[in-house]
Protein backbone atom coordinates (compact mmCIF):
# COMPACT_ATOMS: atom_id res chain seq x y z
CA UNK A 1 -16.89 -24.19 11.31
CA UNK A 2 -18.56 -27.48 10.46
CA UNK A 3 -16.68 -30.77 11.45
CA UNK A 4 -14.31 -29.97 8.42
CA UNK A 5 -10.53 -31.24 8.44
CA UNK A 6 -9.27 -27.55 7.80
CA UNK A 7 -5.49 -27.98 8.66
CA UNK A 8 -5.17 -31.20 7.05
CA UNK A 9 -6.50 -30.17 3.92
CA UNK A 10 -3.83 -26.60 4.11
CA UNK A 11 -1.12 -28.77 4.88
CA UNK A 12 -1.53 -31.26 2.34
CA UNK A 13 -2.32 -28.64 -0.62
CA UNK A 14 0.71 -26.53 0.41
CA UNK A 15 3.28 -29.59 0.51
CA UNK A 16 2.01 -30.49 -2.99
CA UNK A 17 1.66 -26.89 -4.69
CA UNK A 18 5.25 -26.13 -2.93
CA UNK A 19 6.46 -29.13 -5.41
CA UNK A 20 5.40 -27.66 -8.46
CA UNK A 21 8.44 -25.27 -10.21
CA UNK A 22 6.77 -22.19 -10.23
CA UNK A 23 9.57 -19.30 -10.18
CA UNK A 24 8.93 -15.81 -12.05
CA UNK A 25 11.50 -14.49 -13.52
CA UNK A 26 12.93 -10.80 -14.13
CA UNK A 27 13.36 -9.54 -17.83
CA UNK A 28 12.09 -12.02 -20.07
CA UNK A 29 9.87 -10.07 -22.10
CA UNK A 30 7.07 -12.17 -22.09
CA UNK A 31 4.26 -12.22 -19.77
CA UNK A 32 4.20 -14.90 -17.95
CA UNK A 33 7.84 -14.82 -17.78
CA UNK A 34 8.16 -18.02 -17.27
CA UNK A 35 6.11 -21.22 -18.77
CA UNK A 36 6.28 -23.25 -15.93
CA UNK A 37 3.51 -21.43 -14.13
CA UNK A 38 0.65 -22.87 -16.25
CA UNK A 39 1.50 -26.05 -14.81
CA UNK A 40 0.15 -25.04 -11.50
CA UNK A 41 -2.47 -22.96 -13.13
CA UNK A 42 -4.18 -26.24 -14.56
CA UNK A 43 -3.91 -27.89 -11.30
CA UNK A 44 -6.01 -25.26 -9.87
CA UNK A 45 -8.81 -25.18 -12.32
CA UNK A 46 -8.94 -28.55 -13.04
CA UNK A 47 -9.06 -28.69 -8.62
CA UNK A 48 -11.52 -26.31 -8.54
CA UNK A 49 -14.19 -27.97 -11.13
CA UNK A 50 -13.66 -31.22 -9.56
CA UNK A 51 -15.18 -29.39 -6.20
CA UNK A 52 -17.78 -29.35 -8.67
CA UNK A 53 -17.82 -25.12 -9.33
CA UNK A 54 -18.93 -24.87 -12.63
CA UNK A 55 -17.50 -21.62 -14.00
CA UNK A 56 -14.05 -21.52 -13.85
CA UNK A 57 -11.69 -20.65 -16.50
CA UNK A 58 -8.00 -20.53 -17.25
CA UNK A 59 -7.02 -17.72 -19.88
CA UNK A 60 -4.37 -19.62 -21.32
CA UNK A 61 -2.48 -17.01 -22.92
CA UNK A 62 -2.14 -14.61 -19.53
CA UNK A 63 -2.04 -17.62 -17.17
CA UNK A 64 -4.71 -16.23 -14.89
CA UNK A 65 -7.16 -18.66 -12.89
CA UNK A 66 -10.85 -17.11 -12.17
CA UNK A 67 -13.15 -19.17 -10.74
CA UNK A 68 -17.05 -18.07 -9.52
CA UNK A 69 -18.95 -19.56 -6.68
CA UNK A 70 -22.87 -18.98 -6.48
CA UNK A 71 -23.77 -17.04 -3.41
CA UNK A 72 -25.72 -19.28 -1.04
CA UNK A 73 -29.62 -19.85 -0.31
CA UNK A 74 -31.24 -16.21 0.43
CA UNK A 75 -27.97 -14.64 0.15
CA UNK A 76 -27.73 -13.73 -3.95
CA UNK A 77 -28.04 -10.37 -3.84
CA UNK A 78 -25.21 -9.93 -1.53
CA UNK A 79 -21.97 -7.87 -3.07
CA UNK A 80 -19.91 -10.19 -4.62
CA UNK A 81 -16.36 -9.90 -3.17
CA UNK A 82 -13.64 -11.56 -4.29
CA UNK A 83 -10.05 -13.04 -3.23
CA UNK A 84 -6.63 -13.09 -4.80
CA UNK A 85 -3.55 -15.15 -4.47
CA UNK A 86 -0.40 -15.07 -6.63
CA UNK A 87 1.15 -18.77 -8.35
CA UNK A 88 4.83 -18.09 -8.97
CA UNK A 89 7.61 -17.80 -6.44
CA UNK A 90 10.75 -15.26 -5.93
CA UNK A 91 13.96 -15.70 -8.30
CA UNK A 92 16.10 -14.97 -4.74
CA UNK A 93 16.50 -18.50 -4.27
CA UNK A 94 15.85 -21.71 -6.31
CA UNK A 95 12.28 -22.93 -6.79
CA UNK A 96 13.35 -26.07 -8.35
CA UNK A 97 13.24 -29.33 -6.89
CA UNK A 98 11.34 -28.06 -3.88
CA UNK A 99 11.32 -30.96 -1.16
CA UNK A 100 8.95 -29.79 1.77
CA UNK A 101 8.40 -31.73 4.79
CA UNK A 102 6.36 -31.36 7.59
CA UNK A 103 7.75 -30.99 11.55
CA UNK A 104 5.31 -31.61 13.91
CA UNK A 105 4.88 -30.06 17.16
CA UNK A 106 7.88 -27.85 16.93
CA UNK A 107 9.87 -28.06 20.38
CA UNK A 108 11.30 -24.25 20.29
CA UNK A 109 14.83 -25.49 19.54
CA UNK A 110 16.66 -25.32 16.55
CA UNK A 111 15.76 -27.04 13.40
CA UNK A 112 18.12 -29.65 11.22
CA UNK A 113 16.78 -29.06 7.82
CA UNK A 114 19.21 -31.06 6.22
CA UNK A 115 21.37 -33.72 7.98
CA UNK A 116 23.51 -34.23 4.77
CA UNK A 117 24.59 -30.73 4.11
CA UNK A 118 24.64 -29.57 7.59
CA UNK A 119 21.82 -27.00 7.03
CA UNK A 120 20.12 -25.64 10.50
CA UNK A 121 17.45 -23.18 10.87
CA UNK A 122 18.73 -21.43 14.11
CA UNK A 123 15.92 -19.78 16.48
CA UNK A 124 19.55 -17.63 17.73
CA UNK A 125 19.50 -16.01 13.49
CA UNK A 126 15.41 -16.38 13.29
CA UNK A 127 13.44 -15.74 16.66
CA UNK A 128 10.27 -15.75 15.70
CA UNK A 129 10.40 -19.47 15.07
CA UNK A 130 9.77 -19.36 19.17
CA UNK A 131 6.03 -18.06 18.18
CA UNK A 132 5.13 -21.28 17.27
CA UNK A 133 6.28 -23.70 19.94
CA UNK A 134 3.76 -26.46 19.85
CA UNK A 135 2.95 -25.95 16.45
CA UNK A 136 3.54 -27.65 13.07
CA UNK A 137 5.83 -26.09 10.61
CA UNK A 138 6.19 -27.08 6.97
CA UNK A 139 9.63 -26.32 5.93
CA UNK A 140 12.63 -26.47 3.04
CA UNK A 141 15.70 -29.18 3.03
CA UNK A 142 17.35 -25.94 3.22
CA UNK A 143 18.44 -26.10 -0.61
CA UNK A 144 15.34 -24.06 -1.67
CA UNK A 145 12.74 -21.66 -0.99
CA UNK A 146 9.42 -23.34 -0.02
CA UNK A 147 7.13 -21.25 -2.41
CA UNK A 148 4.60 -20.13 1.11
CA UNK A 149 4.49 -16.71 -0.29
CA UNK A 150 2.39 -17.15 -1.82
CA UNK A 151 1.26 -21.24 -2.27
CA UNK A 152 0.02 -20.55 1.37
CA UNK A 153 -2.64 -18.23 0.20
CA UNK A 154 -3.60 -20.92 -2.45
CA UNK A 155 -4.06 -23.52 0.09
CA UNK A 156 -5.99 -21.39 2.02
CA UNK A 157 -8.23 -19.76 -0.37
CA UNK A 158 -8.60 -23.02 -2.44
CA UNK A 159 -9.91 -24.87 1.32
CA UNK A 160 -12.16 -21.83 1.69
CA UNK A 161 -14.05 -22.52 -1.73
CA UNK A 162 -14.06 -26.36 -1.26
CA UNK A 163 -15.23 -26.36 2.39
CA UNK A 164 -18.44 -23.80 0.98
CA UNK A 165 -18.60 -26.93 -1.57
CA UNK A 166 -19.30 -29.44 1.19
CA UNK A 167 -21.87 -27.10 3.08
CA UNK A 168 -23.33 -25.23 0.67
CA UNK A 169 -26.10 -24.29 3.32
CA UNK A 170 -22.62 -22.04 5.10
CA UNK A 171 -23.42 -18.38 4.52
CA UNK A 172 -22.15 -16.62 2.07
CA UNK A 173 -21.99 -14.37 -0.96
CA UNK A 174 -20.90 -14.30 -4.50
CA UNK A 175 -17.61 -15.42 -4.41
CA UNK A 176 -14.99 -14.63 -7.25
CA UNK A 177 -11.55 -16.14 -7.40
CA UNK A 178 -8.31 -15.25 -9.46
CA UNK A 179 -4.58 -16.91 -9.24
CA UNK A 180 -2.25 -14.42 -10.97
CA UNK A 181 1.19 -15.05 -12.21
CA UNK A 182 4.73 -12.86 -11.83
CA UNK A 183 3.62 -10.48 -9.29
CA UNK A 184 7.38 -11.75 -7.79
CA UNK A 185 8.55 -9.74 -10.69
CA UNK A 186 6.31 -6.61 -10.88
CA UNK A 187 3.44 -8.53 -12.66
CA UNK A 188 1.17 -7.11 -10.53
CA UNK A 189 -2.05 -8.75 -12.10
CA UNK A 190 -1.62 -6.16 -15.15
CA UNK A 191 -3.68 -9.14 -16.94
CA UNK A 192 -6.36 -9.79 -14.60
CA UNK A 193 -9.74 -8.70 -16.16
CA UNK A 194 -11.81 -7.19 -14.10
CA UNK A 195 -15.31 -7.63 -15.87
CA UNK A 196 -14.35 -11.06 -15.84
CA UNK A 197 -13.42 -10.95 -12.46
CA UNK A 198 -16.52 -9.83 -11.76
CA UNK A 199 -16.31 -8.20 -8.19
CA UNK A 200 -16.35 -4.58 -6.96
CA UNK A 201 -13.75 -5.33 -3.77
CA UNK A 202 -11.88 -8.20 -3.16
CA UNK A 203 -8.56 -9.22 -0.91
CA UNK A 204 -5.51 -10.24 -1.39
CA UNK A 205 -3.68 -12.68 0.52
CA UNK A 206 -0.17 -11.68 0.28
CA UNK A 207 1.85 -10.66 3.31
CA UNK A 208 3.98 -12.99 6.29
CA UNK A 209 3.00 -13.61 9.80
CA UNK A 210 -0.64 -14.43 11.01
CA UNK A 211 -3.32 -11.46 12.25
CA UNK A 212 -1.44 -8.76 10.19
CA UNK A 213 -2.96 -6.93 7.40
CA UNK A 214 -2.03 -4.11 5.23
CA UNK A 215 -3.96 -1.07 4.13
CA UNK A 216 -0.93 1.09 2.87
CA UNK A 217 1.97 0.22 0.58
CA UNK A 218 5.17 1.79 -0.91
CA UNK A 219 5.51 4.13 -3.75
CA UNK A 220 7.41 2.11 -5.62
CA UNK A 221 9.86 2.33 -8.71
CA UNK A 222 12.53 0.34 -10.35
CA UNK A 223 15.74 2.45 -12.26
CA UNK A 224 18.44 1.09 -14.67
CA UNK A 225 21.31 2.73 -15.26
CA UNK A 226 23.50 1.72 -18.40
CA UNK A 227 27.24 2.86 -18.15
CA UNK A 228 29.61 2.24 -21.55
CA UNK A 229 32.90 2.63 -20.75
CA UNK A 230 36.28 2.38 -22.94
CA UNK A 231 38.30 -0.42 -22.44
CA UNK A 232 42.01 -0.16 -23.36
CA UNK A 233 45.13 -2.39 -22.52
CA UNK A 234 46.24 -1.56 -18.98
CA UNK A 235 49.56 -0.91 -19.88
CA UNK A 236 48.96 2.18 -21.70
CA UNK A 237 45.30 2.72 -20.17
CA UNK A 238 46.30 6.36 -18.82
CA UNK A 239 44.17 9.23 -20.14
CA UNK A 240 42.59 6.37 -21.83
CA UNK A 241 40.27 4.02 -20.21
CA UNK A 242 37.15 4.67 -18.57
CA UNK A 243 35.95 1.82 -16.18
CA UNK A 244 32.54 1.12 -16.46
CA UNK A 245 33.06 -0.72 -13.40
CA UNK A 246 34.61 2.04 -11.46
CA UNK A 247 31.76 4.85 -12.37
CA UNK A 248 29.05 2.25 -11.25
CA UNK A 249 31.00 1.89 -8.30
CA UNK A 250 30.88 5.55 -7.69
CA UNK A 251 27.80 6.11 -8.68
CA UNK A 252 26.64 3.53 -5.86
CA UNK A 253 28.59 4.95 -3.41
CA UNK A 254 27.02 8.43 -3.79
CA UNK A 255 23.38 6.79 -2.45
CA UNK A 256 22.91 7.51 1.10
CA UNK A 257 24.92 4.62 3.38
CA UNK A 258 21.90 4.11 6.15
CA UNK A 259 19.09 4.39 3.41
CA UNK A 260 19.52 0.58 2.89
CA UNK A 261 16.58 -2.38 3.33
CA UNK A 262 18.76 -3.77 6.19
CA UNK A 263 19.04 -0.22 7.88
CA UNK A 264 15.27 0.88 7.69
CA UNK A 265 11.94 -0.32 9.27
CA UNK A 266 8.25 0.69 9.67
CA UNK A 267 7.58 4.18 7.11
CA UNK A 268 11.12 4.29 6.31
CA UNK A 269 11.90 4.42 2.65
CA UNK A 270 15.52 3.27 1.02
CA UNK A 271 17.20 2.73 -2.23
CA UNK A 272 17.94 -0.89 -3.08
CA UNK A 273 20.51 -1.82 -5.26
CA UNK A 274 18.89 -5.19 -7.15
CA UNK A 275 22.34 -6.24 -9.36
CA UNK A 276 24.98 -4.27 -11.01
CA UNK A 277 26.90 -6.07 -13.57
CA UNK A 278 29.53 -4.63 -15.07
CA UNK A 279 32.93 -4.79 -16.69
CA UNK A 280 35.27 -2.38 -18.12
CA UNK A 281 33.73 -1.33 -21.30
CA UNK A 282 30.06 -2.02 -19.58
CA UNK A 283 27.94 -1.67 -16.87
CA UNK A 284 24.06 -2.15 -15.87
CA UNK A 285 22.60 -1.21 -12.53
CA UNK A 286 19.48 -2.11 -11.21
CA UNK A 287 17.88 -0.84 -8.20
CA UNK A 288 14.46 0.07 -6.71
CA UNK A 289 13.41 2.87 -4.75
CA UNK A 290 10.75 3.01 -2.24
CA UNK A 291 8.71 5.60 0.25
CA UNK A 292 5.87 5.50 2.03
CA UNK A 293 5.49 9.57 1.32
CA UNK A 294 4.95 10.91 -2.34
CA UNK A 295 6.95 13.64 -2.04
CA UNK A 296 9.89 12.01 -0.18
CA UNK A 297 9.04 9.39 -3.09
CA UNK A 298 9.85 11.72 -5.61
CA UNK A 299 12.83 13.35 -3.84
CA UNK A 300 14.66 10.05 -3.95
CA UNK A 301 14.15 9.58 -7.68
CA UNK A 302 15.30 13.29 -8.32
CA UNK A 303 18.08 12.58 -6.19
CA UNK A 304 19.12 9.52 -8.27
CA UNK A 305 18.37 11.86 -11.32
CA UNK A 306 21.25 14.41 -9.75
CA UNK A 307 24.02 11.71 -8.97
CA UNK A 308 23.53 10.54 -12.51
CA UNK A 309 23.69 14.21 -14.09
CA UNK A 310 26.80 14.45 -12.06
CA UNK A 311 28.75 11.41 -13.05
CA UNK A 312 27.54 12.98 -16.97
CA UNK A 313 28.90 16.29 -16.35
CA UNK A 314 32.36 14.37 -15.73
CA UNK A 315 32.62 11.83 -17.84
CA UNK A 316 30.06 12.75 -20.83
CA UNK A 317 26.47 12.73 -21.40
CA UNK A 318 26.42 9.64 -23.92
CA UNK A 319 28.51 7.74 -21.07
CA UNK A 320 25.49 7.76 -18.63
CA UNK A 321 21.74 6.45 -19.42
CA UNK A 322 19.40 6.29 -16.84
CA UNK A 323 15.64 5.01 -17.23
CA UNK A 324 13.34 5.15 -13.92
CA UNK A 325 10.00 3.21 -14.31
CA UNK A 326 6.70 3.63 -11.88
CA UNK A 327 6.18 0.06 -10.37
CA UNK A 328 3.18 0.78 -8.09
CA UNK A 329 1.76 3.52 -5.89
CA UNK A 330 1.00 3.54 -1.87
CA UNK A 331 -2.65 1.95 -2.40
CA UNK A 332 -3.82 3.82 1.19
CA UNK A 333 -4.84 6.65 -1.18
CA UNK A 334 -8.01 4.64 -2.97
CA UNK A 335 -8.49 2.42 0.52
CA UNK A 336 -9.44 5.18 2.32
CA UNK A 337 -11.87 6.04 0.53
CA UNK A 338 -13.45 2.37 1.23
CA UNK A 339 -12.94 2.10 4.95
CA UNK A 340 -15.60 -0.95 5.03
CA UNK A 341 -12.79 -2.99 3.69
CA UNK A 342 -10.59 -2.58 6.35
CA UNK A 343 -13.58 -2.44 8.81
CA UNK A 344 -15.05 -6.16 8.14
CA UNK A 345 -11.34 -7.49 7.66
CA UNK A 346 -10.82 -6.23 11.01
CA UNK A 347 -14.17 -8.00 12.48
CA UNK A 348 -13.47 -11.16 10.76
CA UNK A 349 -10.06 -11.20 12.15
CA UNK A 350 -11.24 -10.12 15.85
CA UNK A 351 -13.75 -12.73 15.69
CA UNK A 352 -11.70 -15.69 14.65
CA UNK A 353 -10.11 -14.62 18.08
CA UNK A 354 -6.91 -12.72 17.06
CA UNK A 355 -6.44 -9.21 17.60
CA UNK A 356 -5.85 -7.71 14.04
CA UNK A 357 -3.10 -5.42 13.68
CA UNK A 358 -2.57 -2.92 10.83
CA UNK A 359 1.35 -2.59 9.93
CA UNK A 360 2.32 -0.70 6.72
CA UNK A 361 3.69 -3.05 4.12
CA UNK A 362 7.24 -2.98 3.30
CA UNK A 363 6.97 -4.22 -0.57
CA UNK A 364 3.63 -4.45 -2.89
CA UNK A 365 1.22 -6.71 -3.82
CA UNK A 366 -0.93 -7.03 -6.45
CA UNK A 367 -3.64 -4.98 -4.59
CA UNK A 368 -1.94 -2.21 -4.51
CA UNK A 369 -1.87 -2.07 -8.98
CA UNK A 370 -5.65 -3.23 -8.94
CA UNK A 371 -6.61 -0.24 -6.07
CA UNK A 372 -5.40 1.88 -8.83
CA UNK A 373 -7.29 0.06 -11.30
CA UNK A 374 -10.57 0.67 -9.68
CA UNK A 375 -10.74 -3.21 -7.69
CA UNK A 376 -9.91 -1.79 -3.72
CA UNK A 377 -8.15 -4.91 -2.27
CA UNK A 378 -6.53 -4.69 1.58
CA UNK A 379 -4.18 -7.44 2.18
CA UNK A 380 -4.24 -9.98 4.55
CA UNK A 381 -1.17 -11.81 5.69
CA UNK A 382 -0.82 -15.39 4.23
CA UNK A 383 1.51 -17.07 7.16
CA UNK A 384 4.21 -17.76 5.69
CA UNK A 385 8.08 -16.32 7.74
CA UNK A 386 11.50 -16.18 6.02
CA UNK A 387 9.51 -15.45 1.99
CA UNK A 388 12.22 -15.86 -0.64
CA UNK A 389 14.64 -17.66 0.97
CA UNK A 390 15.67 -21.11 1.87
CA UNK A 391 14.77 -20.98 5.70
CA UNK A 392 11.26 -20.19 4.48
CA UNK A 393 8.50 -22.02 6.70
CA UNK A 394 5.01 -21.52 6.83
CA UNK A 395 2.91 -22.93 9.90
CA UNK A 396 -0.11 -25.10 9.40
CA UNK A 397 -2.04 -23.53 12.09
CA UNK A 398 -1.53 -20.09 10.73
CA UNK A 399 -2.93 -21.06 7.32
CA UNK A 400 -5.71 -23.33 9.18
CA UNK A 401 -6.95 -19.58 11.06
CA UNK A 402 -6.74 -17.83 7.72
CA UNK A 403 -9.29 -19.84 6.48
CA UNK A 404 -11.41 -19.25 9.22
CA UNK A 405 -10.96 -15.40 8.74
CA UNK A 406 -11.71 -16.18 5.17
CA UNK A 407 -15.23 -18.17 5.86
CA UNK A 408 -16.51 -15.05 8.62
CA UNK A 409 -15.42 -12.39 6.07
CA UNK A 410 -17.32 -14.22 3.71
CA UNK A 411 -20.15 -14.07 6.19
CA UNK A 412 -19.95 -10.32 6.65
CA UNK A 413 -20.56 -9.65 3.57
CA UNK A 414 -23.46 -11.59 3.32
């Protein structure tokens, strides 16, 4: 790379994107599901015209950012291939009022994130913290989540397309760009056009710690479960009442104990209970399920279909509803069938002087909707540690060496 000032430019976009509110959020209804995320949206493309690109557009209505840059000198008839980042942040924790602040050479000891409250990182509760002794960490006040996953990716793909700006002469091809909204929430880029998009493979940038990337994904699907119960004084409740509360409860309890998030690892698939709110005359469940193997995949469901048709057979048909909805599919099925994807990832990785590693990916990105919609997209990770949670940090040096991976896969495919 050209005398460019790479991590400065990361560090400074992420500390002011990580500012700007904006948190997806479930069951709204409306797509986006939240309004806020336009406000970062017209940062970007007002950002990415004053590097002087001229075709970018904002759709307004489905709060997608696509921007195009010209391939350079002798290079036009190159592929195009194009990157994707997401602009809203988890609902887990609060996205509001995000204060980041930068620590510089971090010393390997634990970290006071807030003084006031008492709040402190500790390397004893997160040790991969001791990865990046030496290094310079942008972190929370410990009140928030930082917004890294995925205003890392931004940073880093919006650095890519300014530093091709400066040099124009730097080799590459076509170039298309897209921010999506709400993938936090199962968005998963259901609005991104793809003619408008205008490239036949592109990546995603999407995942935590540096040199990882993803080829293979969950099957993936959310369930609700509505219980109405019959609420009665307790006094006289015998024969009576039926506790919505109680046959959520049980209904819970019937899921396999070890088949949790915090129990499994690696291909290991679980069921995840999301929320259950309930009283006594009322009760909603939400949970996801996930497997790396279709037909294990579809085992769990049925199994979830059986518990409920149990609880029905007990306590009445009407009682019971239960609605299971396909979220995403294990995207390794289309990638394979486009191994130069993962092949010049790989390179670019290798030759920005990491050794790339290939883990499955224990959630979903957009990727793995748009495989399935004919767009291939690996994922690489975006840097970020901790994602949706208030001791979220994201090291400048991780997103300064994405955007070299970026600029040599850009060269490798011209």
């Amino acid at each position: 790379m050209k005398d460019f000032p790479v991590a400065e430019k990361v560090q400074e976009r992420l500390m002011r994107y990580a500012q700007i509110n904006t948190q997806s959020q479930p069951y709204q209804g409306t797509w986006p599901t939240t309004p806020v995320q336009i406000d970062l949206a017209r940062i970007l493309a007002d950002e990415l015209r004053s590097m002087g690109i001229e075709d970018v557009f904002l759709d307004e209505k489905t709060c997608v950012v696509y921007a195009h840059l010209p391939a350079s000198p002798g290079h036009e008839s190159s592929a195009p291939v194009g990157f994707i980042a997401h602009m809203d942040t988890a609902p887990d924790a609060s996205g509001d009022h995000v204060r980041p602040w930068l620590l510089k050479h971090y010393d390997g000891g634990d970290i006071v994130l807030n003084a006031e409250k008492q709040i402190v990182m500790r390397v004893s509760d997160y040790p991969n913290l001791l990865r990046y002794i030496g290094q310079d960490l942008v972190l929370t006040d410990g009140t928030t989540l930082l917004g890294g996953d995925d205003k890392a990716s931004i940073a880093a793909i919006m650095t890519m397309a300014e530093y091709f700006c400066t040099y124009p002469e730097e080799i590459h091809g076509p170039l298309s760009l897209a921010f999506t909204p709400d993938e936090e929430v199962g968005g998963l880029a259901h609005d991104l056009d793809l003619e408008h998009f205008g490239a036949d493979a592109a990546y995603t940038l999407d995942g935590d710690h540096l040199g990882y990337y993803e080829d293979e994904t969950f099957y993936a699907s959310e369930a609700y479960v509505e219980i109405a119960g019959r609420s009665v004084h307790t006094g006289t409740a015998k024969g009576i009442m039926i506790n919505a509360s109680d046959l959520a409860f049980e209904l819970i309890g019937m899921l396999p104990p070890r088949e949790k998030p915090q129990y499994t690892e690696g291909i290991e698939g679980f069921y995840h209970i999301c929320s259950c709110r309930s009283d006594c005359e009322h009760a909603v469940i939400r949970l996801i399920i996930r497997d790396f193997d279709a037909c294990h995949f579809h085992e769990r469901e049925d199994y979830l279909r059986t518990c409920v048709a149990n609880l029905q057979a007990r306590y009445g048909e009407d009682r019971i509803a239960l609605r299971i909805q396909h979220q995403y599919s294990n995207m390794k099925e289309v990638l394979d069938k486009h191994p130069h994807l993962t092949a010049n990832l790989r390179k670019a990785i290798s030759d920005s002087g990491l050794t790339p590693v290939c883990e499955p990916f224990r959630g979903g990105t957009d990727g793995a909707a748009l495989s399935f919609r004919g767009l291939p997209c690996p994922n690489l990770s975006a840097g970020y540690e901790n994602a949706h949670g208030r001791f979220e940090y994201v090291p400048v040096q991780s997103m300064e060496k994405n955007v070299e991976i970026l600029l040599r896969l850009c060269a490798i495919y011209a």
